[in-house]
N, C-alpha and C. Protein backbone atom coordinates (compact mmCIF):
# COMPACT_ATOMS: atom_id res chain seq x y z
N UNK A 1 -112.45 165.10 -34.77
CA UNK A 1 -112.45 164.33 -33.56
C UNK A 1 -113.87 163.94 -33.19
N UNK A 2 -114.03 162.93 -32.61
CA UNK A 2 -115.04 161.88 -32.31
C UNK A 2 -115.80 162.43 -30.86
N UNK A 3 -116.82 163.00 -30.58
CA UNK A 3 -117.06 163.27 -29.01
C UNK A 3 -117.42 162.07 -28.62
N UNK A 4 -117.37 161.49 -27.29
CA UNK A 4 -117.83 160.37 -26.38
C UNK A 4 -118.30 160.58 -25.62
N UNK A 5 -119.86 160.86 -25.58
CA UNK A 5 -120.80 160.76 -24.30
C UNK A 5 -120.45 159.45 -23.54
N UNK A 6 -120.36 159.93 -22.18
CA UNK A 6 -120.54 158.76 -21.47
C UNK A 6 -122.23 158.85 -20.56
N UNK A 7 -122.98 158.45 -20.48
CA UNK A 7 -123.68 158.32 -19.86
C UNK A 7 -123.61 157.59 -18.11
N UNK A 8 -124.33 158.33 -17.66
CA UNK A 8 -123.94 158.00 -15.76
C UNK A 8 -125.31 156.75 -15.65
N UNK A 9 -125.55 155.69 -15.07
CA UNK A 9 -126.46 155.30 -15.05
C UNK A 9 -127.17 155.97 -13.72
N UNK A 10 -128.48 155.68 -14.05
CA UNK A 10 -129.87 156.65 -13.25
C UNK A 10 -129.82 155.17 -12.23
N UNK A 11 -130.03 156.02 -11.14
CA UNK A 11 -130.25 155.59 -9.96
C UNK A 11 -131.92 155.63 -9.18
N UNK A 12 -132.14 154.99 -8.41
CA UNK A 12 -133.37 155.11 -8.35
C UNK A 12 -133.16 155.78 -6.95
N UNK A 13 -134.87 157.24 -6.89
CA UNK A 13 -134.91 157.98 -5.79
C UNK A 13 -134.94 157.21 -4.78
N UNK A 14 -133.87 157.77 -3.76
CA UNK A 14 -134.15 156.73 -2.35
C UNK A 14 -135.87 157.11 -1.63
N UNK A 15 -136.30 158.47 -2.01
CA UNK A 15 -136.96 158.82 -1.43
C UNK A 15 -138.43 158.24 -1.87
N UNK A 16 -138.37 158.16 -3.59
CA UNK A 16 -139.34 157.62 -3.92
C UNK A 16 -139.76 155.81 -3.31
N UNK A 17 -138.25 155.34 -3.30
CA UNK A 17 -138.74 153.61 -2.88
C UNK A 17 -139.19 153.79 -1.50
N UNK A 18 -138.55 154.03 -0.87
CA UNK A 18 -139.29 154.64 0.71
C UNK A 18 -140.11 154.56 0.58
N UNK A 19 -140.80 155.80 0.37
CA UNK A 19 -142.27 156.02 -0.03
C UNK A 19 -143.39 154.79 -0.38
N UNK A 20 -142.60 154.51 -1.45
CA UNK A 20 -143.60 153.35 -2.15
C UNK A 20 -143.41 152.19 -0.69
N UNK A 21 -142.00 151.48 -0.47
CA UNK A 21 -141.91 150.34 0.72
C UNK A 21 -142.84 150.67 1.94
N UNK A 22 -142.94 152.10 2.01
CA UNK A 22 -143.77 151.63 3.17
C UNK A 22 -145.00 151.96 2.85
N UNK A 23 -145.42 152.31 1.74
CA UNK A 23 -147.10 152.01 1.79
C UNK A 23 -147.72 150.71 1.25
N UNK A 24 -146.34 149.98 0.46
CA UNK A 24 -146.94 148.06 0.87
C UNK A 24 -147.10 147.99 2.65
N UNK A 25 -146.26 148.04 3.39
CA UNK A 25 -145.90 147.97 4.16
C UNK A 25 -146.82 148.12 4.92
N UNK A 26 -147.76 149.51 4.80
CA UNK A 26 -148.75 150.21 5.81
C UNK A 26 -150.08 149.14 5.42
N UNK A 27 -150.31 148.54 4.46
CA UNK A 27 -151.14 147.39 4.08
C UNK A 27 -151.51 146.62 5.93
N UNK A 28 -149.99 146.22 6.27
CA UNK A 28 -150.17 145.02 7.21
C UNK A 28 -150.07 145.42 8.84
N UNK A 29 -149.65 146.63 8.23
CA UNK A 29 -149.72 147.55 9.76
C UNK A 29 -150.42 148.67 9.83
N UNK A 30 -152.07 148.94 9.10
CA UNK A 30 -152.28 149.94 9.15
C UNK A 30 -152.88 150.70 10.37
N UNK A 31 -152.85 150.09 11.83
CA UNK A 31 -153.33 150.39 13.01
C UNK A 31 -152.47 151.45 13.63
N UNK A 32 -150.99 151.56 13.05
CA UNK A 32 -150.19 152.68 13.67
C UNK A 32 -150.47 153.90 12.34
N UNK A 33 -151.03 154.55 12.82
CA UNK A 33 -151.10 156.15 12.68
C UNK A 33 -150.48 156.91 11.69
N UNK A 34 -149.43 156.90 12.23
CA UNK A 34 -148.37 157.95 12.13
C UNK A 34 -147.57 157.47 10.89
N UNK A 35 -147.48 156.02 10.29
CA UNK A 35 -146.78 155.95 9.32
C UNK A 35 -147.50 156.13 8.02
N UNK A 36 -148.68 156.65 8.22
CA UNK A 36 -149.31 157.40 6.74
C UNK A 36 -148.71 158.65 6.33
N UNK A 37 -148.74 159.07 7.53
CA UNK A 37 -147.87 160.82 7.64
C UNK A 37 -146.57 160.89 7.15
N UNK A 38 -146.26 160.29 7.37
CA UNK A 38 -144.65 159.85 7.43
C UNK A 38 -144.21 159.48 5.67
N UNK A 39 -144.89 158.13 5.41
CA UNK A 39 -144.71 157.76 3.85
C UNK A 39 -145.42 158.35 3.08
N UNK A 40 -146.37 159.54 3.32
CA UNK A 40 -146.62 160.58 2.50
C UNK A 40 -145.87 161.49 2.18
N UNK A 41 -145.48 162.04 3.80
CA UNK A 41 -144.00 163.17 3.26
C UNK A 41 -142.76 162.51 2.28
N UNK A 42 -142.72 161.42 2.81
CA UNK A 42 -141.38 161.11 2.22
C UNK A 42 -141.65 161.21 1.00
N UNK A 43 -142.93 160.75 0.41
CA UNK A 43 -143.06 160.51 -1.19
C UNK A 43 -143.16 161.42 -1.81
N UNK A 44 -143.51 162.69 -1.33
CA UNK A 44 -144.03 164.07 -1.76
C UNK A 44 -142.38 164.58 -1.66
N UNK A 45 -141.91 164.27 -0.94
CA UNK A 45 -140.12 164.69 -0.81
C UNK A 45 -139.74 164.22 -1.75
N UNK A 46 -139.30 163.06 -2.00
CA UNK A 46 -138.74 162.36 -3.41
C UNK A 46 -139.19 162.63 -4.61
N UNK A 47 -140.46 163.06 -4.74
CA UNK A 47 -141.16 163.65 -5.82
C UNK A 47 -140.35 165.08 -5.70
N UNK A 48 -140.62 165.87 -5.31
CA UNK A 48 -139.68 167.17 -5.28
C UNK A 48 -138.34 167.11 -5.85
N UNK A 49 -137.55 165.91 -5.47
CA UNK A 49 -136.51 166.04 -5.70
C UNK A 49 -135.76 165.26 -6.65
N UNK A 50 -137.12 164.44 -7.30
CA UNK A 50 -136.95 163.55 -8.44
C UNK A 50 -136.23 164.62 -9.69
N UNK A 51 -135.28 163.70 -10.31
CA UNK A 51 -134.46 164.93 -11.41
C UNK A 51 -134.37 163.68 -12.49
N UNK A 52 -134.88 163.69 -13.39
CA UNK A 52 -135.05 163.15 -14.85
C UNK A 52 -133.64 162.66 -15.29
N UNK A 53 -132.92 163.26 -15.20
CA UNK A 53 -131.49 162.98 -15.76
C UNK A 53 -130.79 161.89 -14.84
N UNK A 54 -131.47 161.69 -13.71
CA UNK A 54 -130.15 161.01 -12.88
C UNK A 54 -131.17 160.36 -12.41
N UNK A 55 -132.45 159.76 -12.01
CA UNK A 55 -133.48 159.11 -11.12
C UNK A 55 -133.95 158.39 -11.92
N UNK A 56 -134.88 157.01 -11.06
CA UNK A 56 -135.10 156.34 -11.93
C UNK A 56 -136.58 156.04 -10.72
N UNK A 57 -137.79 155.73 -11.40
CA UNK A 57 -138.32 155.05 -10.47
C UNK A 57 -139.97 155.97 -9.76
N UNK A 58 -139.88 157.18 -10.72
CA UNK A 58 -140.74 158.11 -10.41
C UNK A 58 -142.38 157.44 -10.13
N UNK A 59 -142.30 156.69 -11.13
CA UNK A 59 -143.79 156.10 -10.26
C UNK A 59 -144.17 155.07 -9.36
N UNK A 60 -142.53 155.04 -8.37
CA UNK A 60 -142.86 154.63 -6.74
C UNK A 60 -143.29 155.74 -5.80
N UNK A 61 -142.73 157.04 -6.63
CA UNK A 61 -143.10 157.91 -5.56
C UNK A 61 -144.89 158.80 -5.61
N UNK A 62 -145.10 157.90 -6.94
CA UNK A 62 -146.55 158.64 -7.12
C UNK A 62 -147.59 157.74 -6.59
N UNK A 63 -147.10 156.33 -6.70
CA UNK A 63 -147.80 155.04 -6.57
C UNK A 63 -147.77 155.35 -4.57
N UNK A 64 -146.58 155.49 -3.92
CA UNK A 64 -147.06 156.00 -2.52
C UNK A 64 -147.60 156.96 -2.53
N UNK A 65 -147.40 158.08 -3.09
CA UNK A 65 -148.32 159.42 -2.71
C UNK A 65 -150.26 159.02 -2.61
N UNK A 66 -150.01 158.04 -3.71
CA UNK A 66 -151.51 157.47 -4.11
C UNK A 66 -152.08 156.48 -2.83
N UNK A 67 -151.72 155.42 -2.45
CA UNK A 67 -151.86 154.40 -1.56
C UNK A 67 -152.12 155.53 -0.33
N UNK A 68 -151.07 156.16 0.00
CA UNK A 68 -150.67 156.79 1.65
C UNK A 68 -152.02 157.95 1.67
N UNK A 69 -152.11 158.64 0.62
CA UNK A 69 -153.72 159.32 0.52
C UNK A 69 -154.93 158.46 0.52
N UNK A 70 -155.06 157.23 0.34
CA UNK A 70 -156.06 156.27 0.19
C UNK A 70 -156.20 156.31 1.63
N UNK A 71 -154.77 155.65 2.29
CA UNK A 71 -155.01 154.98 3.63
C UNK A 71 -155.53 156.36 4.41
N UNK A 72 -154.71 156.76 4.35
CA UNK A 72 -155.26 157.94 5.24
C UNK A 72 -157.05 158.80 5.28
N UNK A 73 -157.17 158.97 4.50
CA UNK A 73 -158.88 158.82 3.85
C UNK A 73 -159.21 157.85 4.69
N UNK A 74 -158.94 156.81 4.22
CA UNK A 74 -160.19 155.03 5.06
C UNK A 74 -159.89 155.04 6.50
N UNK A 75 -158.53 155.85 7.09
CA UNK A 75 -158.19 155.98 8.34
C UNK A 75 -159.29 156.83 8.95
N UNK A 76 -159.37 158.52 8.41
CA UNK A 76 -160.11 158.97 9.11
C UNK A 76 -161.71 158.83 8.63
N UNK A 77 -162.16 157.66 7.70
CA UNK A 77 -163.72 157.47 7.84
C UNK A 77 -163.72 156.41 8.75
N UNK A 78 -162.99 155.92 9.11
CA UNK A 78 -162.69 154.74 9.71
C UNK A 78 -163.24 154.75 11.55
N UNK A 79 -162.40 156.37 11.72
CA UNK A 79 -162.25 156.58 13.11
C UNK A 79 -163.41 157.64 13.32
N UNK A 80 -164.02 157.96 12.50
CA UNK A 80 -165.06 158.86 12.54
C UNK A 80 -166.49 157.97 12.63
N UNK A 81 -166.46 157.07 12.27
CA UNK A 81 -167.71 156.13 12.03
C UNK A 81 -168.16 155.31 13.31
């Protein structure tokens, strides 16, 4: 007898596009604060919970982790200066 994998198609982390959408996002609004904090956790969340077998999309959530640490950096030389 013949086995038949079926394969599930991979979905992409909600947590990772988050992440990534709003650090385009924080580009055009970077005067509010709080959404560096915010699309950092999320991306650091989706990264956590990124699973190889079923996700798709892992370097939206590294590509925000990256941006949302940038902004945040230029935020506080920003407000310190």
């Amino acid at each position: 007898m013949q086995e038949v994998t079926v394969e599930k198609k991979k979905k992409f982390n909600g947590f990772c596009l988050t992440g990534f959408y709003s650090a385009i996002i924080s580009l055009f609004i970077y005067d509010i604060g709080f959404i560096f904090f915010i699309g950092l956790m999320v991306s650091i969340i989706g990264l956590i919970r990124y699973r190889k077998d079923l996700h798709k999309g892992r370097w939206q959530g590294v590509v925000g982790v990256i941006l949302h640490s940038a902004y945040l950096v230029l935020s506080v030389i920003h407000n310190h200066s």
